[in-house]
PDB file of N, CA and C in Angstrom:
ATOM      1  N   UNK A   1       0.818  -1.177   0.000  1.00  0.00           N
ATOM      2  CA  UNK A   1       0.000   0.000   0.000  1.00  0.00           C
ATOM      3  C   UNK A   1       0.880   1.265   0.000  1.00  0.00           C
ATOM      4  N   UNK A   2       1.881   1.194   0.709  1.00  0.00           N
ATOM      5  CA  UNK A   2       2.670   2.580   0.911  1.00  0.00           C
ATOM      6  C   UNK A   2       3.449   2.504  -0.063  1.00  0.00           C
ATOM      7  N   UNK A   3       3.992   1.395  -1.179  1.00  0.00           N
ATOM      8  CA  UNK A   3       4.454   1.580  -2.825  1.00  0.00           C
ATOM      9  C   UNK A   3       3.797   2.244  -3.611  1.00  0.00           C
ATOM     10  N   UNK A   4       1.927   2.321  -3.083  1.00  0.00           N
ATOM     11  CA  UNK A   4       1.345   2.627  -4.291  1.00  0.00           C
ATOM     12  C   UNK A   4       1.240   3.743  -3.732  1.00  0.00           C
ATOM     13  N   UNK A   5       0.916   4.526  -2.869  1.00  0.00           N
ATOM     14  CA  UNK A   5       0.840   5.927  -2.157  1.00  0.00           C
ATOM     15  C   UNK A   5       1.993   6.729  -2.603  1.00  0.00           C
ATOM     16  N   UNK A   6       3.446   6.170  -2.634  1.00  0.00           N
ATOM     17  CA  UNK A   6       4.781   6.640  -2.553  1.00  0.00           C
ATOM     18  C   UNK A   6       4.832   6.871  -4.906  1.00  0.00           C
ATOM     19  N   UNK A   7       4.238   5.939  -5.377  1.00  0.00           N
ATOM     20  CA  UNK A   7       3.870   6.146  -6.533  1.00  0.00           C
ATOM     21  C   UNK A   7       2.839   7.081  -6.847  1.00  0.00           C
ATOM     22  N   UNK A   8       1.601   7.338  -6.444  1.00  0.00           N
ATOM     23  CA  UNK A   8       0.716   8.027  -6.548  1.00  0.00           C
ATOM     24  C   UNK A   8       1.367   9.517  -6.435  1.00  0.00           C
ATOM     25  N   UNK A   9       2.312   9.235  -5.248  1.00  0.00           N
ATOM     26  CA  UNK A   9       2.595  11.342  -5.207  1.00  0.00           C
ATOM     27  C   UNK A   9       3.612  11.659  -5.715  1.00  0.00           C
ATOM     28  N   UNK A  10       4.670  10.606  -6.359  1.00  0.00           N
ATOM     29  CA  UNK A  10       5.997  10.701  -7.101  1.00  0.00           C
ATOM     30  C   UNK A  10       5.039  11.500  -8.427  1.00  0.00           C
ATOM     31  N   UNK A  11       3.802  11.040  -8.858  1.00  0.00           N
ATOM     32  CA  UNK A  11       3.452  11.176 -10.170  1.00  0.00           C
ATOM     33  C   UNK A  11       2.803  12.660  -9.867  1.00  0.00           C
ATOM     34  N   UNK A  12       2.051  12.879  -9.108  1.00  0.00           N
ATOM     35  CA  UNK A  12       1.360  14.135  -8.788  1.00  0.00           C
ATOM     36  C   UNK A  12       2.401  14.986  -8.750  1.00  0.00           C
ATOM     37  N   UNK A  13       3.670  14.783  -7.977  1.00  0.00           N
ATOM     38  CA  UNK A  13       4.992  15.996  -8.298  1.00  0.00           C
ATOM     39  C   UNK A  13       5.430  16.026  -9.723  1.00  0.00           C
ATOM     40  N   UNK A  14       5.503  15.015 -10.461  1.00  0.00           N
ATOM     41  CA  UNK A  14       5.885  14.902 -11.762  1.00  0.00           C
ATOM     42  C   UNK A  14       4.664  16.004 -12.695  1.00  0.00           C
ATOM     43  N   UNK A  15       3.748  16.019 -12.276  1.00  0.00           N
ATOM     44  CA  UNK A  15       2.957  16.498 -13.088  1.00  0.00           C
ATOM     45  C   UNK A  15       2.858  17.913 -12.579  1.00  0.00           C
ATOM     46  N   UNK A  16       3.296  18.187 -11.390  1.00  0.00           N
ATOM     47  CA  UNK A  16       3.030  19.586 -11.407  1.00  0.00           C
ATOM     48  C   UNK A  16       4.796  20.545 -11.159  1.00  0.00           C
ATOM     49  N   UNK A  17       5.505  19.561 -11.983  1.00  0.00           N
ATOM     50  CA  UNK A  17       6.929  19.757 -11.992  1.00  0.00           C
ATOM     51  C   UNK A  17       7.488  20.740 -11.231  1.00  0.00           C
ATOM     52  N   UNK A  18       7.385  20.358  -9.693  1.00  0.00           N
ATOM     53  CA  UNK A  18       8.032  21.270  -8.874  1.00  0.00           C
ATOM     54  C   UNK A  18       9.561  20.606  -8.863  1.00  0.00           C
ATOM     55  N   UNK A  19      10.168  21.455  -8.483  1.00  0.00           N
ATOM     56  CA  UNK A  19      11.565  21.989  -8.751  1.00  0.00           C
ATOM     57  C   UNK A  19      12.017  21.117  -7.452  1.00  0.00           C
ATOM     58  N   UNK A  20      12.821  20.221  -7.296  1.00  0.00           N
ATOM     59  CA  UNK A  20      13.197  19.542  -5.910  1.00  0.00           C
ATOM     60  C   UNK A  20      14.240  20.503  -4.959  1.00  0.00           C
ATOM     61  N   UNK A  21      15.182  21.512  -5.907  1.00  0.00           N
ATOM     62  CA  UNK A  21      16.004  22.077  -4.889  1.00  0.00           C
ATOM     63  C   UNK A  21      15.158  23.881  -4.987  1.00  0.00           C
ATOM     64  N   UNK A  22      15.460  23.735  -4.011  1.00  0.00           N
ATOM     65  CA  UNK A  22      14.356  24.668  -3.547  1.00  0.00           C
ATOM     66  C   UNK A  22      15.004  26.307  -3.253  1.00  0.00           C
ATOM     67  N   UNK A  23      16.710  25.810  -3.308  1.00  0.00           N
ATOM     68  CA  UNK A  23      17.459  26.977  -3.350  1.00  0.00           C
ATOM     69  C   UNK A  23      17.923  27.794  -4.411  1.00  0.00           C
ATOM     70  N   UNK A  24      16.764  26.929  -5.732  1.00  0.00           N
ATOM     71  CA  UNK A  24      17.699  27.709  -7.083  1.00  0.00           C
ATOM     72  C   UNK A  24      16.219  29.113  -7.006  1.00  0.00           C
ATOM     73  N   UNK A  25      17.136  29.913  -7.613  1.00  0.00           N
ATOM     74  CA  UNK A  25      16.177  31.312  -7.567  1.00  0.00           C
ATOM     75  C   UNK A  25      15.936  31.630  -9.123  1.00  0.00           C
ATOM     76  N   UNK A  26      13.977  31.507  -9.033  1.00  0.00           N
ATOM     77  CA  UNK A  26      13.359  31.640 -10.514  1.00  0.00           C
ATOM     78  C   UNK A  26      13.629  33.161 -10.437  1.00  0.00           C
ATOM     79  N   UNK A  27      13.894  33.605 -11.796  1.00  0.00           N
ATOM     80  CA  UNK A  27      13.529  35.339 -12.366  1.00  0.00           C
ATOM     81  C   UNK A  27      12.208  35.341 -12.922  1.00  0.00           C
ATOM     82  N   UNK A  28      11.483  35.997 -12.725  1.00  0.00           N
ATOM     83  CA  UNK A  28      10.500  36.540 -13.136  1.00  0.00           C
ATOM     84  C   UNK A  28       9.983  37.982 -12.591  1.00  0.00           C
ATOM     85  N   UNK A  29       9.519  38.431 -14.378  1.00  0.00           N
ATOM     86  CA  UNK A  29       9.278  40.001 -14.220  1.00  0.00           C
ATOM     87  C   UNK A  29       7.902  40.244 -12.788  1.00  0.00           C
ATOM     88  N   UNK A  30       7.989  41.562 -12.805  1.00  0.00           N
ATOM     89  CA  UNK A  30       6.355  41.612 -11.930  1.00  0.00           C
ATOM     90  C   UNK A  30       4.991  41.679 -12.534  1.00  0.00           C
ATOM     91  N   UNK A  31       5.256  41.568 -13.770  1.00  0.00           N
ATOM     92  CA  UNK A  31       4.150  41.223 -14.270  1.00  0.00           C
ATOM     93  C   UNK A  31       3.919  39.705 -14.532  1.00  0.00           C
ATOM     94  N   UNK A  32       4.723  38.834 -14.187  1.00  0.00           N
ATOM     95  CA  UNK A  32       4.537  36.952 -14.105  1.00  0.00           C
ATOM     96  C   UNK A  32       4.622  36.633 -13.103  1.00  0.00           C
ATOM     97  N   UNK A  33       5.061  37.674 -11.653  1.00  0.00           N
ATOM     98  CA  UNK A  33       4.726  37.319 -10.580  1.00  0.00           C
ATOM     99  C   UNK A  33       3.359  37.603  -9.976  1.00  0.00           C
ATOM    100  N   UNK A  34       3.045  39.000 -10.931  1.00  0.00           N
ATOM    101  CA  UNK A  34       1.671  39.366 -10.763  1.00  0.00           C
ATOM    102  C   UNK A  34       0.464  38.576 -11.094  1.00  0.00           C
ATOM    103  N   UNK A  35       0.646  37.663 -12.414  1.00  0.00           N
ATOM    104  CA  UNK A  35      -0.036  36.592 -12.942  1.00  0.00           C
ATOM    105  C   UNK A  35      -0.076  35.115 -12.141  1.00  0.00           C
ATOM    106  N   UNK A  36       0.864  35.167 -11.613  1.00  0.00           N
ATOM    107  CA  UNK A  36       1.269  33.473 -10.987  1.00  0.00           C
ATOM    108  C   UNK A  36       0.409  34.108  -9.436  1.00  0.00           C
ATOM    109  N   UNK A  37       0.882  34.868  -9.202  1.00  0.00           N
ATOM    110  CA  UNK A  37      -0.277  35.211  -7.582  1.00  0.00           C
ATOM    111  C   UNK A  37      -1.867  35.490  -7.759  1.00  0.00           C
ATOM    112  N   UNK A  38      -2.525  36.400  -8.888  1.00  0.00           N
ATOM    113  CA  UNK A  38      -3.614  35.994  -9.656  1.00  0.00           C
ATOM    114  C   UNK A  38      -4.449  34.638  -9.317  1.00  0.00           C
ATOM    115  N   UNK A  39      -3.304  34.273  -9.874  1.00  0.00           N
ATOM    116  CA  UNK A  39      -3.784  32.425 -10.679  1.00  0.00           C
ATOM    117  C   UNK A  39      -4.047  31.881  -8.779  1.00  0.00           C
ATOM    118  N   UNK A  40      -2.791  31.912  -8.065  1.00  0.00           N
ATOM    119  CA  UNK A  40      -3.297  31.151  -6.971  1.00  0.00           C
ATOM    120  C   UNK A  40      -3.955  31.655  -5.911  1.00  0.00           C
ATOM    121  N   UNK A  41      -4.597  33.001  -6.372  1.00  0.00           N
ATOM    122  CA  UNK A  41      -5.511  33.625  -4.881  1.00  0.00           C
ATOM    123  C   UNK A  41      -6.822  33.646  -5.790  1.00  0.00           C
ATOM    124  N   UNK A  42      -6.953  33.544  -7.211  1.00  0.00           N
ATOM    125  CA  UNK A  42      -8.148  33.681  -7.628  1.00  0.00           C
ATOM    126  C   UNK A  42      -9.517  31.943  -7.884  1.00  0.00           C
ATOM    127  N   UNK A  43     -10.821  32.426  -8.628  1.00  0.00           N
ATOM    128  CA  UNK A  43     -11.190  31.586  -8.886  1.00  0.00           C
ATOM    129  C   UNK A  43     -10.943  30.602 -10.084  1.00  0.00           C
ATOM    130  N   UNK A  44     -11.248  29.509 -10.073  1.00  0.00           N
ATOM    131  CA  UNK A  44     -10.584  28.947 -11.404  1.00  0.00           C
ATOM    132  C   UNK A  44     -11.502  29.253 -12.482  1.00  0.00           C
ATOM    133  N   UNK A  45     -10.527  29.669 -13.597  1.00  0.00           N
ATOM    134  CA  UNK A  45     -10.926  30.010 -15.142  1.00  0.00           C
ATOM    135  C   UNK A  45     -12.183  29.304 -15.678  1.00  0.00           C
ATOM    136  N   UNK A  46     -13.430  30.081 -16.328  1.00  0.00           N
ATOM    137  CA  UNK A  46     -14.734  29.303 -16.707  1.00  0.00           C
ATOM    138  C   UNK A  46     -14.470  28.453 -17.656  1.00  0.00           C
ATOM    139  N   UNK A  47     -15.102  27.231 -17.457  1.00  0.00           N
ATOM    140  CA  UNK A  47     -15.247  25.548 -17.972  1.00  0.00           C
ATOM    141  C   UNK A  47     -13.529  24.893 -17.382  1.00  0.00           C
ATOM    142  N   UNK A  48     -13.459  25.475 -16.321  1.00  0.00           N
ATOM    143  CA  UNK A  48     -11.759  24.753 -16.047  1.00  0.00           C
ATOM    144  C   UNK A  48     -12.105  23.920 -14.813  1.00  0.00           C
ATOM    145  N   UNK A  49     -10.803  23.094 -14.125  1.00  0.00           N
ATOM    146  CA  UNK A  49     -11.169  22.536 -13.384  1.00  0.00           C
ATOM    147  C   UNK A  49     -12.556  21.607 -12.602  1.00  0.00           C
ATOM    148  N   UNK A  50     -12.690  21.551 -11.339  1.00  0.00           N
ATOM    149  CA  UNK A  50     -13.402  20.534 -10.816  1.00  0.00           C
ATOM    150  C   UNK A  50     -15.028  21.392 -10.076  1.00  0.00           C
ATOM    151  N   UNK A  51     -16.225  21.129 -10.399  1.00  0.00           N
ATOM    152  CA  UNK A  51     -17.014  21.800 -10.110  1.00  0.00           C
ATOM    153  C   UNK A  51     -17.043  21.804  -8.604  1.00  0.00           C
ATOM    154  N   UNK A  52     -17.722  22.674  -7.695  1.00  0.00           N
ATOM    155  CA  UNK A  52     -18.147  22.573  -6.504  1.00  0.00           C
ATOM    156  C   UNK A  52     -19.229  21.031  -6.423  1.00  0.00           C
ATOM    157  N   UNK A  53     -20.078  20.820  -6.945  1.00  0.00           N
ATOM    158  CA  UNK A  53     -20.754  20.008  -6.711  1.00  0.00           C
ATOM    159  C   UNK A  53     -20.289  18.670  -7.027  1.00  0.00           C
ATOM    160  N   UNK A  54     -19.272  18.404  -8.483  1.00  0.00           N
ATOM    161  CA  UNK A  54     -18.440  17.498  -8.655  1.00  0.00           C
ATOM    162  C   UNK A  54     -17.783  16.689  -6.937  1.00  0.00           C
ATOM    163  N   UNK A  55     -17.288  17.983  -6.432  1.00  0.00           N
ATOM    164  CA  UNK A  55     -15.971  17.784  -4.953  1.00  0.00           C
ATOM    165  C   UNK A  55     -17.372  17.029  -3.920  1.00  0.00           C
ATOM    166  N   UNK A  56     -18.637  17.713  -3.841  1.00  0.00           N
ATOM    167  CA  UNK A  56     -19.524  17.358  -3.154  1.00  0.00           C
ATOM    168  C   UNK A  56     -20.585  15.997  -3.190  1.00  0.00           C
ATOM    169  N   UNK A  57     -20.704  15.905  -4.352  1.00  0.00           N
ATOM    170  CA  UNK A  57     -20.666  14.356  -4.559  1.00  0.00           C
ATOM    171  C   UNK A  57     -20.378  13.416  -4.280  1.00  0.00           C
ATOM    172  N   UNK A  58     -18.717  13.412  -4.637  1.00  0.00           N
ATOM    173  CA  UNK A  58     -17.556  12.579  -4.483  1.00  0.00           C
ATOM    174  C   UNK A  58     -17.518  12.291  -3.084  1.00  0.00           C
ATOM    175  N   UNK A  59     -17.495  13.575  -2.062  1.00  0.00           N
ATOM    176  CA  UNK A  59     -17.466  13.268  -0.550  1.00  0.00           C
ATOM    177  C   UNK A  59     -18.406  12.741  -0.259  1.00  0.00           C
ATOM    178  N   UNK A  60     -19.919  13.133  -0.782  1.00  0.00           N
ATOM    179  CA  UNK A  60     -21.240  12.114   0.107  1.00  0.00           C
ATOM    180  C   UNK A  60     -21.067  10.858  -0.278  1.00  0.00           C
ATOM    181  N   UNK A  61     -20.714  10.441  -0.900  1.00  0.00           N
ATOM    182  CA  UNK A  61     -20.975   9.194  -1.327  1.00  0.00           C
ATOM    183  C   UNK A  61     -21.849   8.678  -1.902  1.00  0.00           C
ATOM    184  N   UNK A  62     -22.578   9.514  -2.505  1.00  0.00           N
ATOM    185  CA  UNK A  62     -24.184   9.459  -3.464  1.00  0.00           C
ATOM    186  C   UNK A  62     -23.896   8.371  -4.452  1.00  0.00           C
ATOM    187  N   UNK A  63     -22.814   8.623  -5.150  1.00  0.00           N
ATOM    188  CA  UNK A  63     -22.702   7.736  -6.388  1.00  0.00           C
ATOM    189  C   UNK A  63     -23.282   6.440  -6.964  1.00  0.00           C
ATOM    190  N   UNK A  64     -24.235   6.450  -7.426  1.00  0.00           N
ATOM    191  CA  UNK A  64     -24.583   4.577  -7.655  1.00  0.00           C
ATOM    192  C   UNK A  64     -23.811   3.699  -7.463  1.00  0.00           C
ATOM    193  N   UNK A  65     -22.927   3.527  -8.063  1.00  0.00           N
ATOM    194  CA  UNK A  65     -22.017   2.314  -8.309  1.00  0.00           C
ATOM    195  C   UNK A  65     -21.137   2.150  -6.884  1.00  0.00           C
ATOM    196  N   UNK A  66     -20.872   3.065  -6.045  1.00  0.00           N
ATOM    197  CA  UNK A  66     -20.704   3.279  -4.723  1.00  0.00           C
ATOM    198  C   UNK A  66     -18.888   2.118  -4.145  1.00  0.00           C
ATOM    199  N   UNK A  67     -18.505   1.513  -5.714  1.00  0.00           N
ATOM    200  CA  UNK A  67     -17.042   0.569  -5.333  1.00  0.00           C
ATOM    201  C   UNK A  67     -16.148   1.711  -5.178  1.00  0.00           C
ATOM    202  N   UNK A  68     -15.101   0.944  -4.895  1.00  0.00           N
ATOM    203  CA  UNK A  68     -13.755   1.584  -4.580  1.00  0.00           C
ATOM    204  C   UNK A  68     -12.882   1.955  -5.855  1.00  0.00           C
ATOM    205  N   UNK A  69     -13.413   1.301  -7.048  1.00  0.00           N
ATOM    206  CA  UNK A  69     -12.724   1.636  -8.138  1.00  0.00           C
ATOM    207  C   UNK A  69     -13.073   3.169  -8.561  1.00  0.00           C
ATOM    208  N   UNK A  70     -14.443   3.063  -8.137  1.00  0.00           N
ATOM    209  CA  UNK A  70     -15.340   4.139  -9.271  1.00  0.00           C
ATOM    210  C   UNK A  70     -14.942   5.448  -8.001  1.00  0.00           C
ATOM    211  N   UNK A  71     -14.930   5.411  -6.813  1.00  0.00           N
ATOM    212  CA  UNK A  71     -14.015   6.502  -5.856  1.00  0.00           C
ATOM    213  C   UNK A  71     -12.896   6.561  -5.891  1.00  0.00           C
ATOM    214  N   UNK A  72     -12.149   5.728  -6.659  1.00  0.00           N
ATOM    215  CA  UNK A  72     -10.619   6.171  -7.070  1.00  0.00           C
ATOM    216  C   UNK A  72     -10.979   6.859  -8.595  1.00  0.00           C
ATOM    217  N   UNK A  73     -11.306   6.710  -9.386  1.00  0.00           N
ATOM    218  CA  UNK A  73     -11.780   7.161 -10.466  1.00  0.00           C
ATOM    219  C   UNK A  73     -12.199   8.760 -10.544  1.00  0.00           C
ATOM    220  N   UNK A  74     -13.182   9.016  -9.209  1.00  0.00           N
ATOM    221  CA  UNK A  74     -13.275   9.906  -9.146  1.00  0.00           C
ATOM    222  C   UNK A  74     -12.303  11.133  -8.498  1.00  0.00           C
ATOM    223  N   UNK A  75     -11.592  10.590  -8.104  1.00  0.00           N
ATOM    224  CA  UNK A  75     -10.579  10.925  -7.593  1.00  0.00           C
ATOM    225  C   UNK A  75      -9.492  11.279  -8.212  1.00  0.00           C
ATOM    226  N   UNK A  76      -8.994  10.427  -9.683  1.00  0.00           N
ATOM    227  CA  UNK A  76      -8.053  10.405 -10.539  1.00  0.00           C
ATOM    228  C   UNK A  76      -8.626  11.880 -11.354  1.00  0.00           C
ATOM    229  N   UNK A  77      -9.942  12.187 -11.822  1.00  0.00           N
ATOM    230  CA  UNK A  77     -10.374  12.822 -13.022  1.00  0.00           C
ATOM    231  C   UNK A  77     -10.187  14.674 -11.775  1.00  0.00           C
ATOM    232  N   UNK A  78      -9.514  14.612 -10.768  1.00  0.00           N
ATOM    233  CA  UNK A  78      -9.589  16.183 -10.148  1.00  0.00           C
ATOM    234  C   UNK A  78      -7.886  16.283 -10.763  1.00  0.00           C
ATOM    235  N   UNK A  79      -7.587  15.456 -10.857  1.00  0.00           N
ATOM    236  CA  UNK A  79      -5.445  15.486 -11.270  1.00  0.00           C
ATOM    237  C   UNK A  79      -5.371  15.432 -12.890  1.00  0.00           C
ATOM    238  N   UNK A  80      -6.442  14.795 -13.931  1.00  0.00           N
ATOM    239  CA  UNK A  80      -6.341  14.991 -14.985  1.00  0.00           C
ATOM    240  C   UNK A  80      -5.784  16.515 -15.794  1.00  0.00           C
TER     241      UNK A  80
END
């Protein structure tokens, strides 16, 4: 279980290609720092990402099919 956990977040860093040393220093103007702070204090862009009710779903547990595949599934399509 902790192979597939230790795989699961190797891939989630891979995909959101953070930088492992943490001491190299990015340049960017203030207008891409202005955009990159934007992006992470604002709402997400229309038809983007995961709906509110999508996230609310997923937590009640409403779902018909109600297995463990189809809650990993749902789970996989918020990282797509």
């Amino acid at each position: 279980m902790l192979s597939y956990i230790d795989e699961r977040v190797s891939n989630f860093i891979e995909r959101l290609r953070i930088i492992e040393n943490e001491d190299v220093e990015i340049e960017e103007t203030e207008d891409e720092r202005r955009a990159r702070e934007l992006i992470l204090h604002s709402p997400q862009h229309a038809g983007e990402g995961v709906s509110q009710a999508d996230i609310d779903a997923m937590l009640s547990g409403d779902d018909s099919e109600g297995s463990a595949e189809s809650d990993q599934a749902d789970i996989d399509k918020l990282f797509d």
